[in-house]
N, C-alpha and C. Protein backbone atom coordinates (compact mmCIF):
# COMPACT_ATOMS: atom_id res chain seq x y z
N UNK A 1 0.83 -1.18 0.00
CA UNK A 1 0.00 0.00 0.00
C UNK A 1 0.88 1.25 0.00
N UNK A 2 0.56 2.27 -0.80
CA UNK A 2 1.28 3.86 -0.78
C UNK A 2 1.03 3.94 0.28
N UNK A 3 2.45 4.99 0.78
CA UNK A 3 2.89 5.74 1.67
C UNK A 3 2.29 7.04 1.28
N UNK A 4 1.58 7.48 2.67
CA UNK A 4 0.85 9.02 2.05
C UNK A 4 2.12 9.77 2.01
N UNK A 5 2.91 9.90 2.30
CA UNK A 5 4.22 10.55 1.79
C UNK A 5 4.93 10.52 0.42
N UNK A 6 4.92 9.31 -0.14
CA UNK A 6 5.18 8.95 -1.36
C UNK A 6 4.84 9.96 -2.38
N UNK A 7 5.35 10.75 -3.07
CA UNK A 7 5.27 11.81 -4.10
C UNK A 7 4.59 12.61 -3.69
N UNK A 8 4.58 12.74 -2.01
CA UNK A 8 4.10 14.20 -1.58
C UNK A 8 4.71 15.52 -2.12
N UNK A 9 6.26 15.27 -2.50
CA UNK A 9 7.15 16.19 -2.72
C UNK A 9 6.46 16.57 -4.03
N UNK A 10 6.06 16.08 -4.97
CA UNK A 10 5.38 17.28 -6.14
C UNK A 10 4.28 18.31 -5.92
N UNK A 11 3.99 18.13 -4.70
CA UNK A 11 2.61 19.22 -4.56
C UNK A 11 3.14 20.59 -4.76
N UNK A 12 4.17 20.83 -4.62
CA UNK A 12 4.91 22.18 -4.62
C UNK A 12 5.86 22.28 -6.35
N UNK A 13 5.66 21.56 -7.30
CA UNK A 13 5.61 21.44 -8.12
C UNK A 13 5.50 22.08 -9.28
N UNK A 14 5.78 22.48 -10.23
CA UNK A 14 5.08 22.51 -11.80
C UNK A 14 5.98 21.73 -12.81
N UNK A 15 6.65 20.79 -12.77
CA UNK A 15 7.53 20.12 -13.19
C UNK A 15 7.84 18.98 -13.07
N UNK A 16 7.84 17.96 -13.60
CA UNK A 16 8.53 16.44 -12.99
C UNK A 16 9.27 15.92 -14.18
N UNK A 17 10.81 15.50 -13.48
CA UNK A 17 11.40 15.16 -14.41
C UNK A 17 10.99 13.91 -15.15
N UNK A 18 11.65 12.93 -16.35
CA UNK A 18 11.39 11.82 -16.81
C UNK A 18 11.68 10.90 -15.82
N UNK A 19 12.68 10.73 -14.99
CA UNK A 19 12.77 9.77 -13.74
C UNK A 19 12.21 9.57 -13.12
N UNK A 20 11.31 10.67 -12.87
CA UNK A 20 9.97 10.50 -11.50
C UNK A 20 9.24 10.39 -12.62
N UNK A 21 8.54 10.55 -14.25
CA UNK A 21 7.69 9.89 -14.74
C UNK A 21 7.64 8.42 -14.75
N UNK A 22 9.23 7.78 -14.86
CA UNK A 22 9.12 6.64 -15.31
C UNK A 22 8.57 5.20 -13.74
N UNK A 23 9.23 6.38 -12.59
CA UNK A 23 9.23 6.17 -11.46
C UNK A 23 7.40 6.01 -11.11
N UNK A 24 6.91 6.78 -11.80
CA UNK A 24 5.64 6.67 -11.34
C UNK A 24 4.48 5.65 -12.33
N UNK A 25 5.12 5.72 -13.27
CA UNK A 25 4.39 4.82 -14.27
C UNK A 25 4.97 3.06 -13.56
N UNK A 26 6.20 3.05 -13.16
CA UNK A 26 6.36 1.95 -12.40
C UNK A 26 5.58 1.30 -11.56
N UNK A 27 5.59 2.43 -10.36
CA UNK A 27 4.69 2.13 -9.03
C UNK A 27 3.02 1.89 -9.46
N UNK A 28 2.84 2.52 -10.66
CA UNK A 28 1.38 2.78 -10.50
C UNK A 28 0.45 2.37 -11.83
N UNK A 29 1.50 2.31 -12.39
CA UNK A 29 1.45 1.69 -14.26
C UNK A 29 0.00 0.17 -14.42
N UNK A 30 0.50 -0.58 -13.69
CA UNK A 30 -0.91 -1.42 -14.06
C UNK A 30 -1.88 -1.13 -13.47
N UNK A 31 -1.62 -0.94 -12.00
CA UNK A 31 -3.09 -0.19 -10.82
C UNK A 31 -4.05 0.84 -12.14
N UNK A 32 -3.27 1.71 -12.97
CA UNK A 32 -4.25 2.06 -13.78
C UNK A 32 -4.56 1.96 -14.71
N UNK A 33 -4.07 1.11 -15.48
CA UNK A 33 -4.56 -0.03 -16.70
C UNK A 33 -5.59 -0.51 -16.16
N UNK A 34 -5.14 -1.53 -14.92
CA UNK A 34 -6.42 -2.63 -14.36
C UNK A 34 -7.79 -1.16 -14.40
N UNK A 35 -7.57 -0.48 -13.60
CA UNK A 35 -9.08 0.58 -13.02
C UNK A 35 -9.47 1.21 -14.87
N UNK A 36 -8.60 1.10 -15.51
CA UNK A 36 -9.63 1.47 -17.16
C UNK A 36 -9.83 0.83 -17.64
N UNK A 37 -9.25 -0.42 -17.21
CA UNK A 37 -9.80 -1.66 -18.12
C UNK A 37 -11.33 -2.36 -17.02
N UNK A 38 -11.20 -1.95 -15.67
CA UNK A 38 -12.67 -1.87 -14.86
C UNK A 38 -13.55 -1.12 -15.82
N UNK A 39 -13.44 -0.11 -16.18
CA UNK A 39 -14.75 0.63 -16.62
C UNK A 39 -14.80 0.46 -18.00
N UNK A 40 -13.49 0.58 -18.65
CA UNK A 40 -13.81 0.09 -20.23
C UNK A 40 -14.39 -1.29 -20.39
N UNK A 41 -13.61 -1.82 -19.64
CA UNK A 41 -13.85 -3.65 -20.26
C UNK A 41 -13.41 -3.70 -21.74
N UNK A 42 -12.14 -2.83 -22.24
CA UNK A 42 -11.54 -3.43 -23.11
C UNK A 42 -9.93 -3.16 -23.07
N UNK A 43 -9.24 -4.30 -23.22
CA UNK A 43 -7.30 -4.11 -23.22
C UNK A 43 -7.09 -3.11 -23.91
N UNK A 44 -6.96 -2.91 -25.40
CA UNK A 44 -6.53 -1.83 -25.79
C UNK A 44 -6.95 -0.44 -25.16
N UNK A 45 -7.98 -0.15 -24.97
CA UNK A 45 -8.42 0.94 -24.40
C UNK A 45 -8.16 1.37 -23.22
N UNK A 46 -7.99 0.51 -22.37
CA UNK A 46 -7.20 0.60 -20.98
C UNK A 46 -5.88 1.15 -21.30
N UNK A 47 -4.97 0.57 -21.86
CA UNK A 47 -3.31 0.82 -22.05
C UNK A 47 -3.64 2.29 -22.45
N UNK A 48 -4.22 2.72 -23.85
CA UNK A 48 -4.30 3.72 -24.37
C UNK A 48 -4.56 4.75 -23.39
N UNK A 49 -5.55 4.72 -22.74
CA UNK A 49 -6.22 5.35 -21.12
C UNK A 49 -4.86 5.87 -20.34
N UNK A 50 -4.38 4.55 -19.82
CA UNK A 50 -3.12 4.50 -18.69
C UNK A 50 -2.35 5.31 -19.27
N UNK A 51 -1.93 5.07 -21.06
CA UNK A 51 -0.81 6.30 -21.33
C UNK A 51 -0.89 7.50 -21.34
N UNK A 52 -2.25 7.88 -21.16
CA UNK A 52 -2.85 9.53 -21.34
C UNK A 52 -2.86 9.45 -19.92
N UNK A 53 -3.10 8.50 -18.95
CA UNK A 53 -2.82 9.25 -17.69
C UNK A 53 -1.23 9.84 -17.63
N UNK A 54 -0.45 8.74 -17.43
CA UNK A 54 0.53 9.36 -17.48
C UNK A 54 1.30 10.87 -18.22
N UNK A 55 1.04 10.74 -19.13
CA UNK A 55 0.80 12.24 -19.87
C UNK A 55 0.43 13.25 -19.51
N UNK A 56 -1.37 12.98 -19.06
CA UNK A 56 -1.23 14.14 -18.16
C UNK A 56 -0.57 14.31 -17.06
N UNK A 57 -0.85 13.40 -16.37
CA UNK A 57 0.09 13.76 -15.03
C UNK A 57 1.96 14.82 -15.16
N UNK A 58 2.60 14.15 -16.58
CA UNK A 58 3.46 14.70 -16.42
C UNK A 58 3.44 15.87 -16.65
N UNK A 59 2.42 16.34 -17.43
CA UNK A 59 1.88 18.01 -18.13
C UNK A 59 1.17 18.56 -17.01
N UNK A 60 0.71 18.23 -16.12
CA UNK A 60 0.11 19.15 -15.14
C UNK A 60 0.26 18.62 -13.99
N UNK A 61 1.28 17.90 -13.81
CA UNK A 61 1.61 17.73 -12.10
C UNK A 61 1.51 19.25 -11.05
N UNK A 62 1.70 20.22 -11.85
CA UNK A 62 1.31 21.02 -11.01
C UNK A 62 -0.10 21.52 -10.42
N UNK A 63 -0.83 20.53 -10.86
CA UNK A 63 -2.31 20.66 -10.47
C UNK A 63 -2.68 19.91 -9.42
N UNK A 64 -1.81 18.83 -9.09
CA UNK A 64 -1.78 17.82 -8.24
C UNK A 64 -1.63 18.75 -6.44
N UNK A 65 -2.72 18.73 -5.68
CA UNK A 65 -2.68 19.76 -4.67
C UNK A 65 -2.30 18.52 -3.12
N UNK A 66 -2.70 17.64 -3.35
CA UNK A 66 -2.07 16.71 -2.26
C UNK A 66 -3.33 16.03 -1.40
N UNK A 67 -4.77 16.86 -1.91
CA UNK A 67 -6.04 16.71 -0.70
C UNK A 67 -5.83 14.77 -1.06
N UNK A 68 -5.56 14.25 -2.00
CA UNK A 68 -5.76 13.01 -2.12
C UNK A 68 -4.19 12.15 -1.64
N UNK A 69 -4.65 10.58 -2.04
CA UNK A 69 -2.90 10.20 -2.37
C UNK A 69 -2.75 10.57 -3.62
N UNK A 70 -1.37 10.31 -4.40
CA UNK A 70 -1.03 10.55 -5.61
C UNK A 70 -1.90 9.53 -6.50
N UNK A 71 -1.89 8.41 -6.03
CA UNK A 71 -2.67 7.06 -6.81
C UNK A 71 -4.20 7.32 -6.97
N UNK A 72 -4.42 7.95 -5.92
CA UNK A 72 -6.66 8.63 -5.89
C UNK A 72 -6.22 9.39 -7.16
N UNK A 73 -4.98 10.17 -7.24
CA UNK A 73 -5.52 11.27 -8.06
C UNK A 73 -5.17 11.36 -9.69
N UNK A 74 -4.32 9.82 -9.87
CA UNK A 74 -3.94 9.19 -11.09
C UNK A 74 -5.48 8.20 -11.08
N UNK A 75 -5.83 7.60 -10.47
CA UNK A 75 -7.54 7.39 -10.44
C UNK A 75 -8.35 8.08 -11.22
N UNK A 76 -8.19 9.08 -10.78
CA UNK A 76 -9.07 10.43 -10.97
C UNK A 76 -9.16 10.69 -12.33
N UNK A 77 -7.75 10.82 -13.03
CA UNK A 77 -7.42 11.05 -14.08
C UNK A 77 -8.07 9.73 -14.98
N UNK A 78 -7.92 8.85 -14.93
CA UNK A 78 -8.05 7.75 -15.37
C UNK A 78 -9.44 7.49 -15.63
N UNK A 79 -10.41 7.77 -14.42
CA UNK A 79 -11.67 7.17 -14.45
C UNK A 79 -11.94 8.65 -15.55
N UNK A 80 -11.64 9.79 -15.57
CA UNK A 80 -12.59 11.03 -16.50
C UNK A 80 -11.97 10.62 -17.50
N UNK A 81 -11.05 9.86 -18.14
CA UNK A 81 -10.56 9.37 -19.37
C UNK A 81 -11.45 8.18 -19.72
N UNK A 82 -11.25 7.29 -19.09
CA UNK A 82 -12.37 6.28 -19.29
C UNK A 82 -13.89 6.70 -19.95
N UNK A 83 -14.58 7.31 -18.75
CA UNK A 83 -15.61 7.72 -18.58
C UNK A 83 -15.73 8.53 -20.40
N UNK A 84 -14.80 9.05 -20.35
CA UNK A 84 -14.96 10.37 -21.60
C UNK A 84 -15.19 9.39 -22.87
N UNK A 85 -14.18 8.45 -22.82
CA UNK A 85 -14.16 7.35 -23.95
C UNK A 85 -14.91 6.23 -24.20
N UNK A 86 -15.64 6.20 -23.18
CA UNK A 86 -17.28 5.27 -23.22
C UNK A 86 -17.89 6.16 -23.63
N UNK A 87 -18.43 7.18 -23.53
CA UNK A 87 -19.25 8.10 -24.26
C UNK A 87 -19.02 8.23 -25.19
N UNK A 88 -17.75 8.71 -25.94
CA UNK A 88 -17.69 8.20 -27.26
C UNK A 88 -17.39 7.60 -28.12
N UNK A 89 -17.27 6.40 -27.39
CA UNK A 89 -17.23 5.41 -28.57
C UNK A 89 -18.35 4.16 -28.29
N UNK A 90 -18.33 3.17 -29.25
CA UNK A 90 -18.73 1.96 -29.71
C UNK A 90 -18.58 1.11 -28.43
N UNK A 91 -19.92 0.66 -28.23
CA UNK A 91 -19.84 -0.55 -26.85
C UNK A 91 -18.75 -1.48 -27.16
N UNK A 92 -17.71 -2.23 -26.44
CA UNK A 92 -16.80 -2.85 -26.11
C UNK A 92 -17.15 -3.91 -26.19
N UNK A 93 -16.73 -5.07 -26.27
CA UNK A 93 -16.87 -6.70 -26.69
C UNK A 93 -16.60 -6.67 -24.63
N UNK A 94 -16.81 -7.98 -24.47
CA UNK A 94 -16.48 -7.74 -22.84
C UNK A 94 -14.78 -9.05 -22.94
N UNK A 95 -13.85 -8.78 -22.18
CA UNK A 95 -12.93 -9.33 -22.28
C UNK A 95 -12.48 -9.27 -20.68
N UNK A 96 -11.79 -10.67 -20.28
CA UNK A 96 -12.02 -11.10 -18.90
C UNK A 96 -10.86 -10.48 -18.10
N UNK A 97 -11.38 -10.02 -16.84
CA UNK A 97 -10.07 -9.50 -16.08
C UNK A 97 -8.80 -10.19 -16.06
N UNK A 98 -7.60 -9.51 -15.97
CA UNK A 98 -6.40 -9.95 -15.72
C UNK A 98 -6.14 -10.54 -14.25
N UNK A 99 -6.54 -9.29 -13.54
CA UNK A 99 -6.30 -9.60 -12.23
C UNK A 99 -6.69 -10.83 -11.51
N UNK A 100 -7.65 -11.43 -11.86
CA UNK A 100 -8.30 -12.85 -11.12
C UNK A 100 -7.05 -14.04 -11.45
N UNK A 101 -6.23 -14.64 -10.62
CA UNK A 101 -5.37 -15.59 -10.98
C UNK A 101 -5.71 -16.61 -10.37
N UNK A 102 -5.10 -17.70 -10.63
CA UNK A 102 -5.34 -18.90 -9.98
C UNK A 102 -4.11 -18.81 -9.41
N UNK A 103 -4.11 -19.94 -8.03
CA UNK A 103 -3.01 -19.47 -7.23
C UNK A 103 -1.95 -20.80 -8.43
N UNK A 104 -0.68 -20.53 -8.05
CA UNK A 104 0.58 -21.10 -8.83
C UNK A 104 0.71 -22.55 -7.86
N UNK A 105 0.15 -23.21 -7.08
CA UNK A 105 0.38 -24.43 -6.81
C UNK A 105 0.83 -25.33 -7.50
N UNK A 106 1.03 -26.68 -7.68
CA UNK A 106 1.34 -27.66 -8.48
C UNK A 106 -0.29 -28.39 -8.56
N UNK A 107 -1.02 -28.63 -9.65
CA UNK A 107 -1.40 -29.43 -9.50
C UNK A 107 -1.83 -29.71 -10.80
N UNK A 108 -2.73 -30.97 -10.92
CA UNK A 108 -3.18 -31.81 -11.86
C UNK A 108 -4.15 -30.83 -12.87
N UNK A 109 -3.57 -31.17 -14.58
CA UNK A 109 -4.84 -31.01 -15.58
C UNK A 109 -6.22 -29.99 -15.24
N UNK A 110 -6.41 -31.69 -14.68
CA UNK A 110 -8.03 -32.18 -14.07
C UNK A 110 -8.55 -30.30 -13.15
N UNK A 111 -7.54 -30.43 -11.98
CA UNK A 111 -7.74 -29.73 -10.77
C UNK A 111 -7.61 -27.92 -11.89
N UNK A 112 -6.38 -28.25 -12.62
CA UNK A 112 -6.33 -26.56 -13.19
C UNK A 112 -7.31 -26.15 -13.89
N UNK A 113 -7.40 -27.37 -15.20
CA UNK A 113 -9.10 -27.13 -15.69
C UNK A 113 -10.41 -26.24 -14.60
N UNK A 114 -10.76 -27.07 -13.74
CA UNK A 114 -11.82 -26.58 -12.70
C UNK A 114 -11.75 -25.38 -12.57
N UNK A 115 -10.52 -24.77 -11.95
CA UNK A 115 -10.21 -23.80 -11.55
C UNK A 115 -10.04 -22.71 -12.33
N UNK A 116 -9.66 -22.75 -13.04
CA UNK A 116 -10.16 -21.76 -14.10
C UNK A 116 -11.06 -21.61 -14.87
N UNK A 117 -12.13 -22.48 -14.37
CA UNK A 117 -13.68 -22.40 -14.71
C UNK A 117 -13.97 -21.53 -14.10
N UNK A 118 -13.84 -21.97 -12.94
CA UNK A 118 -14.12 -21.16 -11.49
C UNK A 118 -13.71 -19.20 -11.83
N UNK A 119 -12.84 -19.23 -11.95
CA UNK A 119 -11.97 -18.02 -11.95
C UNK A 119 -12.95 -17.24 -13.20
N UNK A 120 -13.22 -17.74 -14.04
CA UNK A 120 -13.56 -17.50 -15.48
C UNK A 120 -14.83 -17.44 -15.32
N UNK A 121 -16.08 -17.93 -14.81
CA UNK A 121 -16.96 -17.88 -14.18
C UNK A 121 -17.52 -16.33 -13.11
N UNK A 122 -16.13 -16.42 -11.87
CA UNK A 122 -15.91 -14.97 -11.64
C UNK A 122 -16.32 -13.82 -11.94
N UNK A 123 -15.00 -14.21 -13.15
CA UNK A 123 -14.69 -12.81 -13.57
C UNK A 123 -16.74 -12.22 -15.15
N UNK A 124 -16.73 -13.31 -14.78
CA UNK A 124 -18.07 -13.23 -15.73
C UNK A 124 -18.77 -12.26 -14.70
N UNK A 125 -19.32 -12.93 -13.68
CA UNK A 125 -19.97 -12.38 -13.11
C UNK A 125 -19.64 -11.29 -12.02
N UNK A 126 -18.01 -10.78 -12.05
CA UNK A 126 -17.59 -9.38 -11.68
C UNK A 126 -18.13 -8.56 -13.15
N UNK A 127 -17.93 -8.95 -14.12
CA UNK A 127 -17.65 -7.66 -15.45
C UNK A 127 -19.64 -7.64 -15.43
N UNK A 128 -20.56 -8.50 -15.03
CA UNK A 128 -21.99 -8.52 -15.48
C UNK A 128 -22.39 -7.70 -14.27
N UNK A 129 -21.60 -6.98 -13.65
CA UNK A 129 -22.46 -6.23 -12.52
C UNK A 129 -22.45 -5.05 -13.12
N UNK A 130 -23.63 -3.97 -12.36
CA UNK A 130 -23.65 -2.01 -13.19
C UNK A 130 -22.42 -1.86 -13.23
N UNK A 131 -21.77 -0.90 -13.60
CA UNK A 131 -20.75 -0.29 -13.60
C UNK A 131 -20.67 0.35 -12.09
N UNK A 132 -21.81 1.45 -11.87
CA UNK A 132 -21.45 1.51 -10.43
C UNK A 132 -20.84 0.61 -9.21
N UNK A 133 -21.86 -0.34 -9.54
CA UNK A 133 -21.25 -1.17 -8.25
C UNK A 133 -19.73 -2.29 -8.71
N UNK A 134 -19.95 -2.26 -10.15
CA UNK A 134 -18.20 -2.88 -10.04
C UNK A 134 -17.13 -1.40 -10.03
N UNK A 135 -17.37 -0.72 -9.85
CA UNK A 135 -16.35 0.40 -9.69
C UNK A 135 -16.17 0.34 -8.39
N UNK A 136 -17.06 0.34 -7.55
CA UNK A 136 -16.82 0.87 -6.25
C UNK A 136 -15.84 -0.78 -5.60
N UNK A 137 -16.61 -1.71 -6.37
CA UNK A 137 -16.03 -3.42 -5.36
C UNK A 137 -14.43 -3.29 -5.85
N UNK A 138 -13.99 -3.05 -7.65
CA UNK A 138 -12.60 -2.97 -7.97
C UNK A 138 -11.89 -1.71 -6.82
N UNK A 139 -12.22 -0.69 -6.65
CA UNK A 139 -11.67 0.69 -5.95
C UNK A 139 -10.93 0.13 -4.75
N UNK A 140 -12.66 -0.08 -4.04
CA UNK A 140 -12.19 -0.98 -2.65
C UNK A 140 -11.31 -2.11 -2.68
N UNK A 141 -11.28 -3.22 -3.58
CA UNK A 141 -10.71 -4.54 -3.13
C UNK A 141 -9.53 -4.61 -3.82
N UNK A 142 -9.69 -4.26 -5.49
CA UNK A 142 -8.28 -4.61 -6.03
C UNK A 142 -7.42 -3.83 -5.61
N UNK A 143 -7.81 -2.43 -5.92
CA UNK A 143 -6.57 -1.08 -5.89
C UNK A 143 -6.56 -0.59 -4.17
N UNK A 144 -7.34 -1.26 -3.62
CA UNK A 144 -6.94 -0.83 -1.99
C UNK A 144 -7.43 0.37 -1.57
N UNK A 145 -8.30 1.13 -2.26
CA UNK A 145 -8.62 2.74 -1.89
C UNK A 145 -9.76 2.82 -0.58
N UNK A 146 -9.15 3.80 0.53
CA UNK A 146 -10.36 3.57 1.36
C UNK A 146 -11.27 4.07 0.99
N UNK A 147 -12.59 3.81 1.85
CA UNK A 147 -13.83 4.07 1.54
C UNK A 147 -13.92 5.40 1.08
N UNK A 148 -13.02 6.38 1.81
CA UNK A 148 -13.60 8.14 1.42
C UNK A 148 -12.76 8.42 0.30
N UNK A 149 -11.97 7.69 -0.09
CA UNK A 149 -10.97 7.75 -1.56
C UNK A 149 -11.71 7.56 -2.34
N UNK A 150 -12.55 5.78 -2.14
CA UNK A 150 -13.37 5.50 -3.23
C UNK A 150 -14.87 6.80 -3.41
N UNK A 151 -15.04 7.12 -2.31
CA UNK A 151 -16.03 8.24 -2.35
C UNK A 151 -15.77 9.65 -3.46
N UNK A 152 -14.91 9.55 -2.42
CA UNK A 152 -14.00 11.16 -3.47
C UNK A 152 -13.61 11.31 -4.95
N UNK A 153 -13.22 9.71 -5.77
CA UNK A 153 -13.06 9.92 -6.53
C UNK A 153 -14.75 9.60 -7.28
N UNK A 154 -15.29 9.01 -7.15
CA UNK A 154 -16.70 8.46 -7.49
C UNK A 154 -17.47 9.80 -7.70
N UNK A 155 -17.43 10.66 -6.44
CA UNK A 155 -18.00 11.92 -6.32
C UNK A 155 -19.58 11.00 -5.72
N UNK A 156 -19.48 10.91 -4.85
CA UNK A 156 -20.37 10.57 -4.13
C UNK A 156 -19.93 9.84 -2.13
N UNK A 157 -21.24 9.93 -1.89
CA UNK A 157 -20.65 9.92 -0.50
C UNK A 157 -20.24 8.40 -0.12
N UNK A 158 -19.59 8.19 1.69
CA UNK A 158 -18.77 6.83 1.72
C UNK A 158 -20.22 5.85 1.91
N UNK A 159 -21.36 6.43 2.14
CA UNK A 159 -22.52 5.76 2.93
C UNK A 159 -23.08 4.88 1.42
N UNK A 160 -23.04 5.79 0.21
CA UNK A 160 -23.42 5.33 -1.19
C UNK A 160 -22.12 4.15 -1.49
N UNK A 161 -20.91 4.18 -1.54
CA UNK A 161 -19.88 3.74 -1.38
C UNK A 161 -20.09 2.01 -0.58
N UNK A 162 -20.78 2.02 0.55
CA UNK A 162 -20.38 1.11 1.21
C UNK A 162 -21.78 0.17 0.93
N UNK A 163 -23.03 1.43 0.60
CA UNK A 163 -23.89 0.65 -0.47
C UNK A 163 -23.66 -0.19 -1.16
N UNK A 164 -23.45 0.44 -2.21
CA UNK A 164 -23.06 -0.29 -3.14
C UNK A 164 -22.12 -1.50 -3.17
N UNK A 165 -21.16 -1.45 -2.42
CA UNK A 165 -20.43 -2.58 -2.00
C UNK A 165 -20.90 -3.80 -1.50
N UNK A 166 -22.04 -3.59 -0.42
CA UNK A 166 -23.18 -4.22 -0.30
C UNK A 166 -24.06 -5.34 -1.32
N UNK A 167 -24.22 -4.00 -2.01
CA UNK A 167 -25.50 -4.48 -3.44
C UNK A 167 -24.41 -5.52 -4.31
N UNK A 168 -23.04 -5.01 -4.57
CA UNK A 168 -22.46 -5.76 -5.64
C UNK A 168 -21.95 -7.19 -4.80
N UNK A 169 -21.81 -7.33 -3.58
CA UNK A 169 -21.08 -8.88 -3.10
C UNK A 169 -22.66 -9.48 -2.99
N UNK A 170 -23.64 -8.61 -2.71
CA UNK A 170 -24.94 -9.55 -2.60
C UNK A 170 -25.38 -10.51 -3.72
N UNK A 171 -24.82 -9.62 -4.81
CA UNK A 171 -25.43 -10.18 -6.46
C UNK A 171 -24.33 -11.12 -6.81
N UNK A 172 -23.24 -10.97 -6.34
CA UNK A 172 -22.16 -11.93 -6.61
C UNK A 172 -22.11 -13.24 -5.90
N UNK A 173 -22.60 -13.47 -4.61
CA UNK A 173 -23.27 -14.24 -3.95
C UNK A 173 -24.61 -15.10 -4.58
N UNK A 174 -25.47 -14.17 -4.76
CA UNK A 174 -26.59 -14.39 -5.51
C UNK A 174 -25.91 -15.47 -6.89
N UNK A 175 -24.94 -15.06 -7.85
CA UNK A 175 -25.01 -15.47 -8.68
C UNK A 175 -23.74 -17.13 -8.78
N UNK A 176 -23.20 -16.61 -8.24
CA UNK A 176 -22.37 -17.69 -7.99
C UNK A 176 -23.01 -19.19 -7.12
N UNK A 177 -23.88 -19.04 -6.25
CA UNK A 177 -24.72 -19.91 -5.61
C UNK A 177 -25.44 -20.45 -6.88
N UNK A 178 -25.89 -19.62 -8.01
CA UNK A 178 -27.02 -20.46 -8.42
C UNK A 178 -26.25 -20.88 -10.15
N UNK A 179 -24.60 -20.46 -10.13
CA UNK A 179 -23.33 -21.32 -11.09
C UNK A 179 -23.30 -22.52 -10.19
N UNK A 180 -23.14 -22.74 -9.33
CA UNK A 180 -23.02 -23.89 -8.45
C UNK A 180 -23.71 -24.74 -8.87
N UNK A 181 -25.09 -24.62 -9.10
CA UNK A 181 -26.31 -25.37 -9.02
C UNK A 181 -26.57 -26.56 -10.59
């Protein structure tokens, strides 16, 4: 997890060299692929996304005021890029998260087959939830953001936030019980 200190030093800023770009595309480079490829639900469009974050960030780090972490506010950037590029364009084919792995154990065919039913299954029924409520479950669970992060960047409050978090493990519950069946 970021250190709220971690690139505190640009708040005083209008400049960042290529070292602290490359430095930051490091630390933070898939965290925002994965969160545009949450709302896009498509690979290319994510990467494309992530590189315009970075971009901006390096063109207006001096806008960066500190009320957030640096990662809420490469978020930030990310989700109004997203957001901008679902509006205009062409609905997306749906293509399955990266992030869901199977753990690296040793085992049989048989056992890996299953399991990446399982996983694949999942991720079906993470990408088939609103967008709201898979934004808020990815915010919270994959990328680690607390509740008033996930609030802040959402633009809505932590009480809607923890809603929704609610609504989306209920339906995931809901749906996975009746894959079982």
């Amino acid at each position: 997890m970021e250190s709220r200190m971690e690139f505190q030093y640009l708040i005083n800023t209008d400049s960042m060299s290529e070292t602290e770009l490359c430095r930051l595309m490091t630390t933070y480079g898939d965290d925002v692929r994965r969160y545009a490829y949450a709302i896009t639900r498509n690979q290319e469009q994510a990467k494309d996304i992530a590189q315009e974050v970075f971009l901006k960030a390096f063109h207006h780090v001096g806008s960066f005021r500190g009320n957030s972490s640096f990662k809420t506010w490469l978020f930030a950037i990310a989700r109004n890029l997203a957001i901008n590029e679902m509006r205009s364009s062409y609905v997306r084919r749906i293509v399955l998260f990266e992030w869901v792995h199977p753990q690296a154990n040793e085992r049989s065919a048989e056992s890996d087959y299953f399991a990446e039913q399982s996983v694949q299954e999942l991720r079906g029924i993470i990408l088939s939830l609103p967008a709201k409520l898979r934004e808020a479950l990815i915010l919270t669970l994959e990328h680690e953001l607390t509740m008033a992060e996930a609030a802040s960047l959402m633009g809505v409050s932590e009480g809607t936030v923890k809603s929704r978090l609610h609504r989306a493990r209920k339906i995931i519950n809901k749906k996975w019980k009746e894959a079982e069946r």
